[in-house]
Protein backbone atom coordinates (compact mmCIF):
# COMPACT_ATOMS: atom_id res chain seq x y z
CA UNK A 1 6.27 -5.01 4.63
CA UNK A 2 3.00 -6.37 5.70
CA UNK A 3 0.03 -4.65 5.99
CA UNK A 4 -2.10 -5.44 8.70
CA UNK A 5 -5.68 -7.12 8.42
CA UNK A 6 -7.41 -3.87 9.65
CA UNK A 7 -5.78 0.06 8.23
CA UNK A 8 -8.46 2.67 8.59
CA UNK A 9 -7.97 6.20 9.87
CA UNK A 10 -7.63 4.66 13.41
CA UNK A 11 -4.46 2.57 12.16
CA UNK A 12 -2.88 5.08 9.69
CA UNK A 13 -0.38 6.15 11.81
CA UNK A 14 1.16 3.43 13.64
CA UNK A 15 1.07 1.81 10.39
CA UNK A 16 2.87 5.08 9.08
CA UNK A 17 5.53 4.89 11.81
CA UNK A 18 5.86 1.07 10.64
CA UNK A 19 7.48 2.05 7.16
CA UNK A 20 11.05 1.45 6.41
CA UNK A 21 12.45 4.41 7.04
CA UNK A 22 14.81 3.41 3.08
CA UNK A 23 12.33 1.89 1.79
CA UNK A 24 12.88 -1.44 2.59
CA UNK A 25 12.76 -3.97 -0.55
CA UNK A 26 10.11 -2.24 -1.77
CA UNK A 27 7.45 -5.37 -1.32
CA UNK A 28 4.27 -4.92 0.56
CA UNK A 29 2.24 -7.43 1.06
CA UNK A 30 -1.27 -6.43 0.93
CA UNK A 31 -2.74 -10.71 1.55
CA UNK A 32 -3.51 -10.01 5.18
CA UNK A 33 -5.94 -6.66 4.34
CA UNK A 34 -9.38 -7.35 5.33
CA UNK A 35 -11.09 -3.72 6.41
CA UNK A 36 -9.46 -0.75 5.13
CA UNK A 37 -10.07 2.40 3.97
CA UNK A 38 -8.64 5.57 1.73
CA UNK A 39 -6.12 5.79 4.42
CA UNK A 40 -4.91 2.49 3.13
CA UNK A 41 -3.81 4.22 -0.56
CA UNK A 42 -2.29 6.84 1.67
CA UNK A 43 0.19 4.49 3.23
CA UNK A 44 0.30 2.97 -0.16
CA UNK A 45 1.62 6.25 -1.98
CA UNK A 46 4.13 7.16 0.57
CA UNK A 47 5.67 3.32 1.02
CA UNK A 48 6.30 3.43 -2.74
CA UNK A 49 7.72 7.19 -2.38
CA UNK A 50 10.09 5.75 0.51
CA UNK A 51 10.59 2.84 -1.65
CA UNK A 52 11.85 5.16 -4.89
CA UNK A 53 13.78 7.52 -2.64
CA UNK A 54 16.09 4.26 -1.23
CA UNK A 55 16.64 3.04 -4.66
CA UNK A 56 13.79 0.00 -4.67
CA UNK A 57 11.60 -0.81 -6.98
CA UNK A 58 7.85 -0.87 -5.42
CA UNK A 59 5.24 -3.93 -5.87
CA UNK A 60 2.02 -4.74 -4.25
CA UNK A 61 1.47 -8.25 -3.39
CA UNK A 62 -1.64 -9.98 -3.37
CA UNK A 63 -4.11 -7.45 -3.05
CA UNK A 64 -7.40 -7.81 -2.55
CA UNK A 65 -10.43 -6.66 -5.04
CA UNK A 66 -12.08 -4.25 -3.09
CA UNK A 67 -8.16 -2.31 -2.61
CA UNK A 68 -7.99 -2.91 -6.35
CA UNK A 69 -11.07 -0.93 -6.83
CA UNK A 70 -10.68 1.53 -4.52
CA UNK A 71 -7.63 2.64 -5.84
CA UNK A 72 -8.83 2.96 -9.64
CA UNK A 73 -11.84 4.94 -8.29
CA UNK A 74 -9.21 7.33 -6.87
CA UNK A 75 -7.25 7.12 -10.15
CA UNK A 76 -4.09 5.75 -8.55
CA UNK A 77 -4.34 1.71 -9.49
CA UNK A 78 -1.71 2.53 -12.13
CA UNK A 79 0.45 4.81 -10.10
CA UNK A 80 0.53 1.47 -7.24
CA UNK A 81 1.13 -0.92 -10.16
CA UNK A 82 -2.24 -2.74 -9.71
CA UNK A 83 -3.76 -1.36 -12.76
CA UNK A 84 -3.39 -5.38 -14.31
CA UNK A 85 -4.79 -6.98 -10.89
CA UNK A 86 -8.08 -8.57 -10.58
C-alpha cells in the first residue's frame, strides 16, 4: 500500500476504506508522506492489525523523520517496527 502525500483527519477515512481488506502483503510505503498527522499512526495500527489477521508480516517503508518521531512520542515506533529508523 501507499500512503498518500497528505493523511490528516480530513483523509483518514478514504484512506481507511483504501486498506486491503486481508491485509495485503503487508508493505506500506510511507516515501510519498509529506503532511500528516496522529491520524496517520491510526491507519498505521490498523493496516498492521489487517496485515497480522491475513497471515502477513507488516513493514513500513521509507518513512519519513517527522512520522518516525511522532510515533515514538506516542510510544508506538516499536509496535510499527520503526523503532531502528532515522
Amino acid at each position: 500500500m501507499q500512503l498518500p502525500a497528505t493523511l490528516t483527519l480530513a483523509e483518514a477515512a478514504a484512506a481507511l476504506r483504501a486498506l486491503p481488506a486481508d491485509g495485503g502483503a503487508g508493505v506500506v510505503d510511507a516515501s510519498r508522506l509529506q503532511r500528516f498527522d496522529t491520524s496517520a499512526l491510526a491507519l498505521l495500527l490498523q493496516a498492521k492489525r489487517q496485515a497480522q489477521a491475513g497471515g502477513h508480516a507488516f513493514r513500513v517503508d521509507a518513512a519519513p523523520p517527522k512520522l518516525v518521531q511522532l510515533a515514538r512520542m506516542y510510544g508506538v515506533a516499536e509496535l510499527l517496527g520503526l523503532g531502528d529508523a532515522r
